[in-house]
Protein backbone atom coordinates (compact mmCIF):
# COMPACT_ATOMS: atom_id res chain seq x y z
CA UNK A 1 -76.39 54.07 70.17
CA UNK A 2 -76.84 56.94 67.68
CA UNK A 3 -72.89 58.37 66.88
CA UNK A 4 -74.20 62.01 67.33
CA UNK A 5 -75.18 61.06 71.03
CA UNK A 6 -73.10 63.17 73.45
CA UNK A 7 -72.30 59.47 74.72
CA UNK A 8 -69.64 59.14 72.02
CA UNK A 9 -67.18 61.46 74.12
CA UNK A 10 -67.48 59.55 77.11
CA UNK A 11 -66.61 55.69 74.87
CA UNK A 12 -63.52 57.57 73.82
CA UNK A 13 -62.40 58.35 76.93
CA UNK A 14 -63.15 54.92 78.44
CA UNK A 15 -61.23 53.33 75.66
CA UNK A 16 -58.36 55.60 76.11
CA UNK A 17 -58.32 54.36 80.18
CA UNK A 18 -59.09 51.00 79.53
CA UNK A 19 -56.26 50.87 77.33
CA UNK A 20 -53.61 53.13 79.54
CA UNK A 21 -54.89 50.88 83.00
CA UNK A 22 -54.18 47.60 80.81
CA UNK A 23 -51.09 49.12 79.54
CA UNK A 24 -49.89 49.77 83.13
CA UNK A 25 -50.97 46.36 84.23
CA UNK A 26 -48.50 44.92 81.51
CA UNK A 27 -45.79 47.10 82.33
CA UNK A 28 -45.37 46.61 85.71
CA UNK A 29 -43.56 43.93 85.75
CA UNK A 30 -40.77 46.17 84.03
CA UNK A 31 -40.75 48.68 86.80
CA UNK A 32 -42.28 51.39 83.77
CA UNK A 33 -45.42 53.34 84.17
CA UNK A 34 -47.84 54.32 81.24
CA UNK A 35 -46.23 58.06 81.22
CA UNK A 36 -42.89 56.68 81.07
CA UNK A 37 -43.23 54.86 78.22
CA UNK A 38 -45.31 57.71 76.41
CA UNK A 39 -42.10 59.63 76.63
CA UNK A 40 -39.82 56.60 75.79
CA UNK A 41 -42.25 56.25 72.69
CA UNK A 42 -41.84 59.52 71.51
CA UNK A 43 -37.98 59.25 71.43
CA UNK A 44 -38.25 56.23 69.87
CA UNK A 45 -40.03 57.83 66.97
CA UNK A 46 -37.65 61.04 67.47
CA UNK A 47 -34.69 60.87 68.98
CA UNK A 48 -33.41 64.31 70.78
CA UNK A 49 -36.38 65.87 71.12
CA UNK A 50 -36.69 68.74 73.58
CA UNK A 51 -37.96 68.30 76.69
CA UNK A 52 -40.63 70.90 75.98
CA UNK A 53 -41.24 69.75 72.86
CA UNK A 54 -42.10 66.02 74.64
CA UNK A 55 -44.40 67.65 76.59
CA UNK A 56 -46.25 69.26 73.83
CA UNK A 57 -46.74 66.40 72.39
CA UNK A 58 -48.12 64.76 75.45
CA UNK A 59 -50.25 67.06 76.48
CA UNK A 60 -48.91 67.33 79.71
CA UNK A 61 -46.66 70.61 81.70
CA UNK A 62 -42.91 71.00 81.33
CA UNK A 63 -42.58 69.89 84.77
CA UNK A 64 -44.22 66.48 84.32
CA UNK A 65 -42.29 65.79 81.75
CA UNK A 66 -38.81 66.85 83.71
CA UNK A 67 -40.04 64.37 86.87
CA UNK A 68 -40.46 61.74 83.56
CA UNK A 69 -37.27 62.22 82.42
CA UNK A 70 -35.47 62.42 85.95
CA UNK A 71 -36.84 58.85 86.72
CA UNK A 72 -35.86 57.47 83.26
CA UNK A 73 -32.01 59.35 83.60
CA UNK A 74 -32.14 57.39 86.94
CA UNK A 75 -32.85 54.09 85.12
CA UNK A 76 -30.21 54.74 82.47
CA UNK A 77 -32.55 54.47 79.69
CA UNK A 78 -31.95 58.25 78.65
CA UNK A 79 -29.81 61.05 79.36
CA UNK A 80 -30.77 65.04 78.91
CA UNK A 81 -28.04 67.80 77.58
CA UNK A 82 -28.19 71.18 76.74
CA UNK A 83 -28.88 72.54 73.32
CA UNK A 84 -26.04 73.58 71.44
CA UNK A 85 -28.03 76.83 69.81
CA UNK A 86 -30.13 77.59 72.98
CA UNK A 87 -28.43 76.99 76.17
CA UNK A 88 -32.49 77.05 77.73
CA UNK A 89 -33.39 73.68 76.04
CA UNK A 90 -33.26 70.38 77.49
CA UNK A 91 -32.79 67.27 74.83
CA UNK A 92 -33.46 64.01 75.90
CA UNK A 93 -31.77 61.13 73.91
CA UNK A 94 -32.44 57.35 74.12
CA UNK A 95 -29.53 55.07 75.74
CA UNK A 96 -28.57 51.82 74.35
CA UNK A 97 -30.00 50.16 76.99
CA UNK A 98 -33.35 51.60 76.14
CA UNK A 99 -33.60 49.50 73.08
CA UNK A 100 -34.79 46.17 75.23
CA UNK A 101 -37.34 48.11 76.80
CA UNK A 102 -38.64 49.37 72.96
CA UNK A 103 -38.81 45.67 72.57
CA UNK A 104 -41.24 45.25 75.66
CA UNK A 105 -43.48 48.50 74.51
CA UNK A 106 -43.97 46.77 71.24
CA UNK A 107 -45.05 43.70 73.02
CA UNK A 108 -47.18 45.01 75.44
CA UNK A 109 -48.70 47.32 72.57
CA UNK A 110 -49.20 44.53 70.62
CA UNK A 111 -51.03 42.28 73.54
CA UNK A 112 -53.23 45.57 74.28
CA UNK A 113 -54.24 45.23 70.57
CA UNK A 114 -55.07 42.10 70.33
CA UNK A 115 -57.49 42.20 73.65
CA UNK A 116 -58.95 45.54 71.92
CA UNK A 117 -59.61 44.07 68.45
CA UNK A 118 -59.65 40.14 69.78
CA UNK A 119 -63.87 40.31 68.96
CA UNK A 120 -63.70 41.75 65.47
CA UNK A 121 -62.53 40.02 62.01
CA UNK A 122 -59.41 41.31 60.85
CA UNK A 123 -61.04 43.40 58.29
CA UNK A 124 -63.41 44.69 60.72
CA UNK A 125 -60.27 45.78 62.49
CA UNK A 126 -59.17 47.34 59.76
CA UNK A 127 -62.06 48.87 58.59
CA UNK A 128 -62.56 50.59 62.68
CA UNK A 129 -58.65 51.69 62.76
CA UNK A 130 -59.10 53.16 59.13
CA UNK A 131 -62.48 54.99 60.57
CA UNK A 132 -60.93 56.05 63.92
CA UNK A 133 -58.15 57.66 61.54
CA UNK A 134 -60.73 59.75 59.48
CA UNK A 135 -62.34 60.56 62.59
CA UNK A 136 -58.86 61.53 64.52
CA UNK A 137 -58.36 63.97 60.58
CA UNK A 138 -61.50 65.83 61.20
CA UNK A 139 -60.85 67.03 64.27
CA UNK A 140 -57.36 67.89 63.84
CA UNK A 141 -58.76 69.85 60.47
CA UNK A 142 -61.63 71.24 62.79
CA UNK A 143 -58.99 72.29 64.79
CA UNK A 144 -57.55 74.15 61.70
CA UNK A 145 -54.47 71.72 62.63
CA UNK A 146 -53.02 73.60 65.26
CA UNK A 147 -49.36 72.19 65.51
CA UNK A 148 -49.48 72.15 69.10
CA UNK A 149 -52.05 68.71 68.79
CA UNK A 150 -48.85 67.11 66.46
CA UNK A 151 -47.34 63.93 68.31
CA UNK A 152 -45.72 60.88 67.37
CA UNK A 153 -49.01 59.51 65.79
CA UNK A 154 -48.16 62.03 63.01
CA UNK A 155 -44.82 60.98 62.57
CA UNK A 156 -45.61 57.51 61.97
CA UNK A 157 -48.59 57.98 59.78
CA UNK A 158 -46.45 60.02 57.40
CA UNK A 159 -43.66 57.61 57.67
CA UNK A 160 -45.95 54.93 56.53
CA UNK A 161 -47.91 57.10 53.69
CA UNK A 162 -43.52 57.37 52.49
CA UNK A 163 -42.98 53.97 52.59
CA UNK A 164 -46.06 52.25 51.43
């Protein structure tokens, strides 16, 4: 298949489901969904983030993200106070007893990789993570890297280009 096929869009997006569905599948048995553990993620990688601010970075409405956050509150894996400088803002913090459940994410992450790269080398691997991260770069720059598309991804690839 020819990379400047319109198909491209559409392998994306399959990988992206494929990945969330088997994501969910592994979950499951921890009584999480996919979105749940998108916003646990993102508090793991920032604590205290506002609520709006979570769902910025997931692309989703203010109001998904509150329903998100009212079923982990329920759970007792985070709790939600009001800003000290603007009374209108929500922060969500991780609980203590979140930290198992970072535990399974990692896990289940890691299991989701391995079925995802299990058919390539390990420096094929590399080699298609390092060119899915210069393709993820130009579109960001295409987009003239409107902060809006920042997430967690970010976060982490600048905390690795610190450390290493």
């Amino acid at each position: 298949m020819d990379y400047r096929d319109h198909r491209a869009a559409f392998i994306f997006s399959d990988i992206a489901r494929y990945r969330a569905r088997l994501f969910d599948r592994l979950l499951a048995p921890h009584g999480l969904t996919t979105s749940q553990a998108w916003v646990l993620a993102e508090l793991f990688v920032e604590d205290n983030l506002a609520q709006n601010e979570i769902a910025r970075r997931m692309g989703v409405g203010t109001v998904t993200v509150g329903g998100l956050v009212e079923r982990l509150e329920v759970r007792g894996l985070v709790s939600r106070h009001i800003d000290q400088e603007d009374r209108r803002i929500k922060r969500v913090v991780l609980k203590e007893a979140a930290k198992p459940i970072g535990r399974v994410l990692k896990g289940c992450g890691i299991e989701v990789n391995r079925v995802a790269f299990g058919g390539l080398r390990e420096d094929e691997a590399q080699v298609l993570m390092d060119n899915l991260l210069t393709v993820r770069g130009q579109l960001l720059e295409a987009l003239e890297g409107e902060k809006d598309l920042q997430s967690a991804a970010d976060a982490l690839l600048k905390k690795e280009t610190e450390t290493g």
